[in-house]
Protein backbone atom coordinates (compact mmCIF):
# COMPACT_ATOMS: atom_id res chain seq x y z
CA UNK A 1 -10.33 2.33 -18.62
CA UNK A 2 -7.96 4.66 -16.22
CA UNK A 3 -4.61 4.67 -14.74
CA UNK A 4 -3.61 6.05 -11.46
CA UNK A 5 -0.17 6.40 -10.23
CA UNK A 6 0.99 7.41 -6.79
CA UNK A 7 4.79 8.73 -5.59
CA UNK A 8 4.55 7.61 -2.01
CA UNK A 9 7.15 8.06 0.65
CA UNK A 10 8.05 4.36 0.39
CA UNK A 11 6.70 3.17 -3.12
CA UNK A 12 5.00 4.16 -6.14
CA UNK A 13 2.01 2.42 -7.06
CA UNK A 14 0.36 2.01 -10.43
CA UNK A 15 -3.74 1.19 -10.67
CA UNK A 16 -5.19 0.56 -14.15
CA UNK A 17 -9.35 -0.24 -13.56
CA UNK A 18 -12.41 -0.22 -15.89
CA UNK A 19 -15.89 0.18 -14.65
CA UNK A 20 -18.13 -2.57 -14.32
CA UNK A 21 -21.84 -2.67 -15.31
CA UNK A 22 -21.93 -2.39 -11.57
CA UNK A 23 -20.42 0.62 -11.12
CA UNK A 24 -17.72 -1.05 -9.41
CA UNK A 25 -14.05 -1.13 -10.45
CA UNK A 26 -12.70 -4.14 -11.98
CA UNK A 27 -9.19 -4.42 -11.54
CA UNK A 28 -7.04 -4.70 -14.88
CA UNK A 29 -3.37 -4.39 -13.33
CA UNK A 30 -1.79 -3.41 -10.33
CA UNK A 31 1.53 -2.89 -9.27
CA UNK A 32 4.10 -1.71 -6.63
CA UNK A 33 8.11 -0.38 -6.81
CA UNK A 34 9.44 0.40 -3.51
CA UNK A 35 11.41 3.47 -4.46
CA UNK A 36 11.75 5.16 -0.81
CA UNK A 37 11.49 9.04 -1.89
CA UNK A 38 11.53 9.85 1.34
CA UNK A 39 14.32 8.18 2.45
CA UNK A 40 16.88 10.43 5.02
CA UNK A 41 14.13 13.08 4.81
CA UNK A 42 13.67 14.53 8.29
CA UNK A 43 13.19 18.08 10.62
CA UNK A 44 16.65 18.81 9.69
CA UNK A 45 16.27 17.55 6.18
CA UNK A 46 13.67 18.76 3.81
CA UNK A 47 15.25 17.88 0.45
CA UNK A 48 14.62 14.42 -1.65
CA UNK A 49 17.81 13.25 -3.00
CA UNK A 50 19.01 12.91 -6.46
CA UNK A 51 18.85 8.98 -5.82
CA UNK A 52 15.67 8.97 -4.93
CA UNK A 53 14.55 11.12 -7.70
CA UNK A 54 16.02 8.82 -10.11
CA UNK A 55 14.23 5.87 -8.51
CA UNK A 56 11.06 7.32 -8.81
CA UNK A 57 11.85 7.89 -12.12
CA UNK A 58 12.70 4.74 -13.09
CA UNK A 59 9.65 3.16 -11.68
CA UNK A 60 7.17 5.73 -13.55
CA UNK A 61 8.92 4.81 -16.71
CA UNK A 62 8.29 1.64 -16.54
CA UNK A 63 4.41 1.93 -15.09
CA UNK A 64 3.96 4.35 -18.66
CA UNK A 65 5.16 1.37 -21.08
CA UNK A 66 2.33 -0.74 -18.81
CA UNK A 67 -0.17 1.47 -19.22
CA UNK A 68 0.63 2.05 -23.31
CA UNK A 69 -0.51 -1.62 -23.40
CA UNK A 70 -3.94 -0.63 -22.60
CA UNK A 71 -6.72 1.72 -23.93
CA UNK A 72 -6.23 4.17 -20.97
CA UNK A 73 -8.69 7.16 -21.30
CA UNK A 74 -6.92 9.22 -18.94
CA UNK A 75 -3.57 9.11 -16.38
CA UNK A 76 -3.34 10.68 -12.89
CA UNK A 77 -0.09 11.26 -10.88
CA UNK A 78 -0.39 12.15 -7.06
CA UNK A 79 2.06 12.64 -4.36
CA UNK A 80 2.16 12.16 -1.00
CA UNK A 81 4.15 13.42 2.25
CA UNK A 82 7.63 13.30 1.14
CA UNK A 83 6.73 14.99 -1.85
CA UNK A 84 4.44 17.39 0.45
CA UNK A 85 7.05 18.71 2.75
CA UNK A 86 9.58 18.50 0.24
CA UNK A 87 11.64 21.94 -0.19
CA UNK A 88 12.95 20.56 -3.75
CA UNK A 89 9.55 19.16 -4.98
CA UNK A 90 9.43 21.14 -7.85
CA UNK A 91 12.93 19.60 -9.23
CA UNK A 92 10.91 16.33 -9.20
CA UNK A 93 8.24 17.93 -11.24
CA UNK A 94 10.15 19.16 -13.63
CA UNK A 95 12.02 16.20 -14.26
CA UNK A 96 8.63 14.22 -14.25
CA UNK A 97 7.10 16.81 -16.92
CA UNK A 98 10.27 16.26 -18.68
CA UNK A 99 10.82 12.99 -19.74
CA UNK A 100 7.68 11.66 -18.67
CA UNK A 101 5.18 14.79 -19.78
CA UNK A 102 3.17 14.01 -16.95
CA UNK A 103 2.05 16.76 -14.21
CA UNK A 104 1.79 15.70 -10.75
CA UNK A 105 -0.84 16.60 -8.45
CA UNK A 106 0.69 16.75 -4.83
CA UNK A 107 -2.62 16.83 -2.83
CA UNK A 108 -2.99 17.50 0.79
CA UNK A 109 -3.11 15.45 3.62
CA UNK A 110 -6.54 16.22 4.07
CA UNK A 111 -7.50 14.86 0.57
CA UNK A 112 -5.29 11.95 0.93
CA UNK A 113 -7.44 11.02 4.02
CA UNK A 114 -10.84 11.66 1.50
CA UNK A 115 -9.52 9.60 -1.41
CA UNK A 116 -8.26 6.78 0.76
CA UNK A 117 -12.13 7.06 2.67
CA UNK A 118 -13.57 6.71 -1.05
CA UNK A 119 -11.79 4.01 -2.05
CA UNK A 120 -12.06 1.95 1.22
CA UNK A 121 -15.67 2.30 1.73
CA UNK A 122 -16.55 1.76 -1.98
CA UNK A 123 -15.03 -1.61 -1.79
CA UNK A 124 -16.44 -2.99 1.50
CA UNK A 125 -19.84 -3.45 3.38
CA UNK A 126 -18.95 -1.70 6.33
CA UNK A 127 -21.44 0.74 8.22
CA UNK A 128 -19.66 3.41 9.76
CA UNK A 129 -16.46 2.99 9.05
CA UNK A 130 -13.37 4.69 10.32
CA UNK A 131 -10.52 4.87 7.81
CA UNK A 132 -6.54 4.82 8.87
CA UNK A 133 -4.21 4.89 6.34
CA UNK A 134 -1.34 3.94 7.43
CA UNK A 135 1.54 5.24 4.67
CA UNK A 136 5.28 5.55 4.36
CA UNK A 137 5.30 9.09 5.92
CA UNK A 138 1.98 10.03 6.98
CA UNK A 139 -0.65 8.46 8.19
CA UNK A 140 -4.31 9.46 7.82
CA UNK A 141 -7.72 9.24 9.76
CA UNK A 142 -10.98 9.98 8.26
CA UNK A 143 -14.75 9.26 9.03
CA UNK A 144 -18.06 10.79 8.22
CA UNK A 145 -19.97 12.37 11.55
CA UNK A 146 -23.20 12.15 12.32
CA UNK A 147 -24.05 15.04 10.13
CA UNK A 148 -22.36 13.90 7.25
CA UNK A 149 -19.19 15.95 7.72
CA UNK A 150 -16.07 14.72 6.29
CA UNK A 151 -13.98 14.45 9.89
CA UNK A 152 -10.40 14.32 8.93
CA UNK A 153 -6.60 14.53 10.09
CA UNK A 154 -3.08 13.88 8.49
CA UNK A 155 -0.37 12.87 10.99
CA UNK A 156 3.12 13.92 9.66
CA UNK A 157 4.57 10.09 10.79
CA UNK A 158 4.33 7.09 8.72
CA UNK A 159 6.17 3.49 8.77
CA UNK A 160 9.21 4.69 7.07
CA UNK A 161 9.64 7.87 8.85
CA UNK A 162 9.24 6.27 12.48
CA UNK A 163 11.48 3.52 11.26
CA UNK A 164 14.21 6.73 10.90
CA UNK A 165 13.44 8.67 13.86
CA UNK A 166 13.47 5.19 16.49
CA UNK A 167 10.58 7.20 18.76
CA UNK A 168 10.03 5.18 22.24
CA UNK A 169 6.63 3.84 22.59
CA UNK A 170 5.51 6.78 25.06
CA UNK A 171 6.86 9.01 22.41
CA UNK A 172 5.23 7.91 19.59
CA UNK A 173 1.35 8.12 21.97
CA UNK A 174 1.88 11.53 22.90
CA UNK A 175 2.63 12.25 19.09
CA UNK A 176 -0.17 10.23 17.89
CA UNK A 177 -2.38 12.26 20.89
CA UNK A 178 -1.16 15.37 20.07
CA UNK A 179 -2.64 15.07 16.30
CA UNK A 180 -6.12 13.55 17.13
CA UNK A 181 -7.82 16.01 18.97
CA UNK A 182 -10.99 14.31 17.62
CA UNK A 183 -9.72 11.05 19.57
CA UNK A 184 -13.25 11.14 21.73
CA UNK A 185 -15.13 11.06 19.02
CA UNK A 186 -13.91 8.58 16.90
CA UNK A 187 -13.93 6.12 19.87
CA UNK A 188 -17.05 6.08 19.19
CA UNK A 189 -18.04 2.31 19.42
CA UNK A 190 -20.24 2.41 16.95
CA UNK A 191 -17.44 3.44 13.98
CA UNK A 192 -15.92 -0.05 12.46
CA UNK A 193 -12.12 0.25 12.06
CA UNK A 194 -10.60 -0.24 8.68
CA UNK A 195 -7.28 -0.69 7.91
CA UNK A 196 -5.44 0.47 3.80
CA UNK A 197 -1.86 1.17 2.81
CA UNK A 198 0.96 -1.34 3.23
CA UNK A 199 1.09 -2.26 6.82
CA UNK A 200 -2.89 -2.97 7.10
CA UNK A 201 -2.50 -5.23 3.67
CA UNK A 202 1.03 -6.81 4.29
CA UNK A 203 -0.42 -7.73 7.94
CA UNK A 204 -3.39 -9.25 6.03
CA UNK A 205 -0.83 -11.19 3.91
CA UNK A 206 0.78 -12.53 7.06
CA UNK A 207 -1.94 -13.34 8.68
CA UNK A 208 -3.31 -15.77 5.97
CA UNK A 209 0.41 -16.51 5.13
CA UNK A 210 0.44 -15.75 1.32
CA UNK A 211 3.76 -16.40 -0.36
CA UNK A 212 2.12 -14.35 -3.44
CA UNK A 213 -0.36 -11.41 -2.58
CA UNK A 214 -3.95 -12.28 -3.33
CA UNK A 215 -5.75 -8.80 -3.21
CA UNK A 216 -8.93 -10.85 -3.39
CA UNK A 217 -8.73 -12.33 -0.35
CA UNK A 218 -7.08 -9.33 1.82
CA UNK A 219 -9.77 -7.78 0.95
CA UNK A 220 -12.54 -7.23 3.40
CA UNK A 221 -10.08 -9.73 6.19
CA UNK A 222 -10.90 -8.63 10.02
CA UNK A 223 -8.40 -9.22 12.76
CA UNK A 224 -8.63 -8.88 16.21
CA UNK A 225 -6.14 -6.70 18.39
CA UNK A 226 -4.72 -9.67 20.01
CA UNK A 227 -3.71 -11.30 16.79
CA UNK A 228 -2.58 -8.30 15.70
CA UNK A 229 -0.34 -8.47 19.02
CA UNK A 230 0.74 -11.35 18.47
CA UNK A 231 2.03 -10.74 14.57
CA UNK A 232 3.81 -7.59 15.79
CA UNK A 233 5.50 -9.88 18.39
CA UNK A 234 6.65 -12.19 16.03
CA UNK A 235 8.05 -9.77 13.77
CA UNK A 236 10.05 -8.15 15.96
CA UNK A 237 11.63 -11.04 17.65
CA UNK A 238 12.99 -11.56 13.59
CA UNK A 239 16.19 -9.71 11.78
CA UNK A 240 14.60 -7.95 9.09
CA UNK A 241 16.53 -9.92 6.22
CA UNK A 242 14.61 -12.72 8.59
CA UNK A 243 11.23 -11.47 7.88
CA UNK A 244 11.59 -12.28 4.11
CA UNK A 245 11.07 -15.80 5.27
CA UNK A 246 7.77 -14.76 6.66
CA UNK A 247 4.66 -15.48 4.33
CA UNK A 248 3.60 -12.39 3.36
CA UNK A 249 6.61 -10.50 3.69
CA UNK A 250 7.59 -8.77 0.17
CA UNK A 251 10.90 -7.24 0.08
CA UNK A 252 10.62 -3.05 0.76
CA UNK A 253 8.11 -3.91 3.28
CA UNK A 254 10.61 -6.26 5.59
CA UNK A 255 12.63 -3.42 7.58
CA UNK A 256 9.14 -0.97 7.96
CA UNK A 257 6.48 -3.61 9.28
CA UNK A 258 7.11 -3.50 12.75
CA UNK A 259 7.32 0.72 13.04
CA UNK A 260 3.77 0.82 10.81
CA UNK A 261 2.55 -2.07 13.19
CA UNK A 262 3.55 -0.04 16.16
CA UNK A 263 1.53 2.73 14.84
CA UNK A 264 -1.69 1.00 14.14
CA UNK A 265 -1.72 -0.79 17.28
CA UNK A 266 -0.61 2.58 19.65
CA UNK A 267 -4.32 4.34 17.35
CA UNK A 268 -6.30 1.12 17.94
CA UNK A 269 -4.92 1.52 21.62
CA UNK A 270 -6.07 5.20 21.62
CA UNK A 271 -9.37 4.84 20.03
CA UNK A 272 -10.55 1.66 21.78
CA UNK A 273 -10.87 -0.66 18.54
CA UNK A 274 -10.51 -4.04 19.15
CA UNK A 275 -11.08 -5.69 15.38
CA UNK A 276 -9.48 -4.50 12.23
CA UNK A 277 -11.39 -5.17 8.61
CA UNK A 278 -8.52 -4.73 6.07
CA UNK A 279 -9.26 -3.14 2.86
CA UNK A 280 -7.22 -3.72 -0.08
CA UNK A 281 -8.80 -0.74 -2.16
CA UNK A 282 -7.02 2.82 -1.33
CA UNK A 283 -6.69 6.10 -2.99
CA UNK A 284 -5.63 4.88 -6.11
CA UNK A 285 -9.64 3.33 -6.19
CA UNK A 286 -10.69 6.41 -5.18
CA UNK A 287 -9.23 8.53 -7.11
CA UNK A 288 -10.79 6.49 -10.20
CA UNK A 289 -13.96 6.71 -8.31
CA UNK A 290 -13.60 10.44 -8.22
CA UNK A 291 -13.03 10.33 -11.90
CA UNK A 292 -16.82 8.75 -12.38
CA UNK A 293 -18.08 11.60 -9.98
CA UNK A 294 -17.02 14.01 -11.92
């Protein structure tokens, strides 16, 4: 049995799995604190604040007294964009080793993009598939060419960083354009688009209108563009406190939809996609798949 634990620009995420006969994961718990370390970080702004440090915190206390319920061979802490850019990420560190004696591994964009590929593509029967991760401040492409070639790209804007920075609509393409120089390429019709990360999965939720998440049946859900449309419409035409009355709106997620939906829909724009398959299973699976590869 592992754990995985992620510090994410909008939540941290705790994954405890066991192998199967299989050699799929079986999923033992699972859960999510929306702890915003990258909240009021921007161009001007590099440094996480003490608040948010002591959120973050709080919430990886409480995933170790989970995971101390469990015969856990081994724990793994990563970090994401906030923590990336971050000129003060090693005061989080420290405080981590501290009173948690954990180490965390801030990995790259790059690798992000490769764990969140493994875990996707392990857990659904898609050919070809083109991974976007949409996070909290990044979000991530990543495919395999035609010559098996990892093809991969990090964009520095996520749900909870547009959400800050209120970018127009023709702002936010020519950002998106100016970071996917490999945009002909993946429009390549014959990639399938898949969807991970909290906008892909809550806009699964919505769609099937599940007052309590059901990773079981997100899992492996395609959409087409137009519903996808027509969600995002919805949503915005609703206060955010509003959205809490949606199905399959959590609260943390209610204010950052709409900006992560703007961002999916502006690549599937870009890239010509017309269908979505959501997959539940992100790098928190892969990086427990890693863990059997090594």
């Amino acid at each position: 049995m592992w754990a995985t634990m992620d510090i994410g620009t909008n939540s941290c995420r705790l994954l405890i799995a066991q192998k199967k006969g299989s050699g799929e994961l079986k999923e033992v718990e699972r859960q999510l604190q929306t702890t915003r370390i990258g909240q009021g970080m921007n161009d001007d702004n590099k440094k996480i604040s003490r608040a948010a440090i002591a959120r973050t915190l709080e919430a990886l206390q409480h995933f170790q007294t989970v995971i101390e319920k469990y015969d856990v061979q081994s724990t793994t802490l990563v970090a994401t964009q906030a923590v990336r850019e971050a000129e003060n990420q090693q005061e989080l560190m420290n405080a981590v080793k501290e009173q948690l004696d954990l180490d965390i591994e801030i990995i790259t964009g790059e690798r992000e993009a490769w764990l969140s590929y493994i875990g996707a593509s392990q857990g659904l029967a898609v050919e070809n598939p083109l991974i976007i991760d949409i996070g909290g401040g990044s979000t991530e492409l990543v495919s395999i060419d035609t010559e098996g070639e990892l093809l991969a790209v990090s964009i520095p804007l996520g749900a909870l960083k547009l959400y800050e920075r209120h970018l127009s609509p023709g702002e936010l393409r020519n950002l998106l354009l100016q970071n996917l120089e490999q945009k002909v390429y993946w429009s390549n019709k014959s990639f399938e688009l898949v969807g991970v990360g909290g906008t892909c999965t809550t806009l699964g939720a919505v769609s099937l209108a599940l007052k309590n998440y059901k990773s079981e049946k997100v899992q492996g859900l395609q959409l087409a563009k137009e519903a996808i449309i027509n969600h995002y419409k919805e949503l915005t035409d609703l206060e955010p406190a509003q959205r809490l009355t949606v199905p399959g709106i959590y609260p943390g997620r209610e204010d950052i939809i709409v900006t992560g939906l703007e961002i999916l829909l502006q690549l599937m724009d870009i890239l010509q996609k017309e269908t979505l398959t959501i997959s539940d299973h992100d790098l928190l699976y892969g990086l427990i798949y890693e863990t059997f590869a090594k």
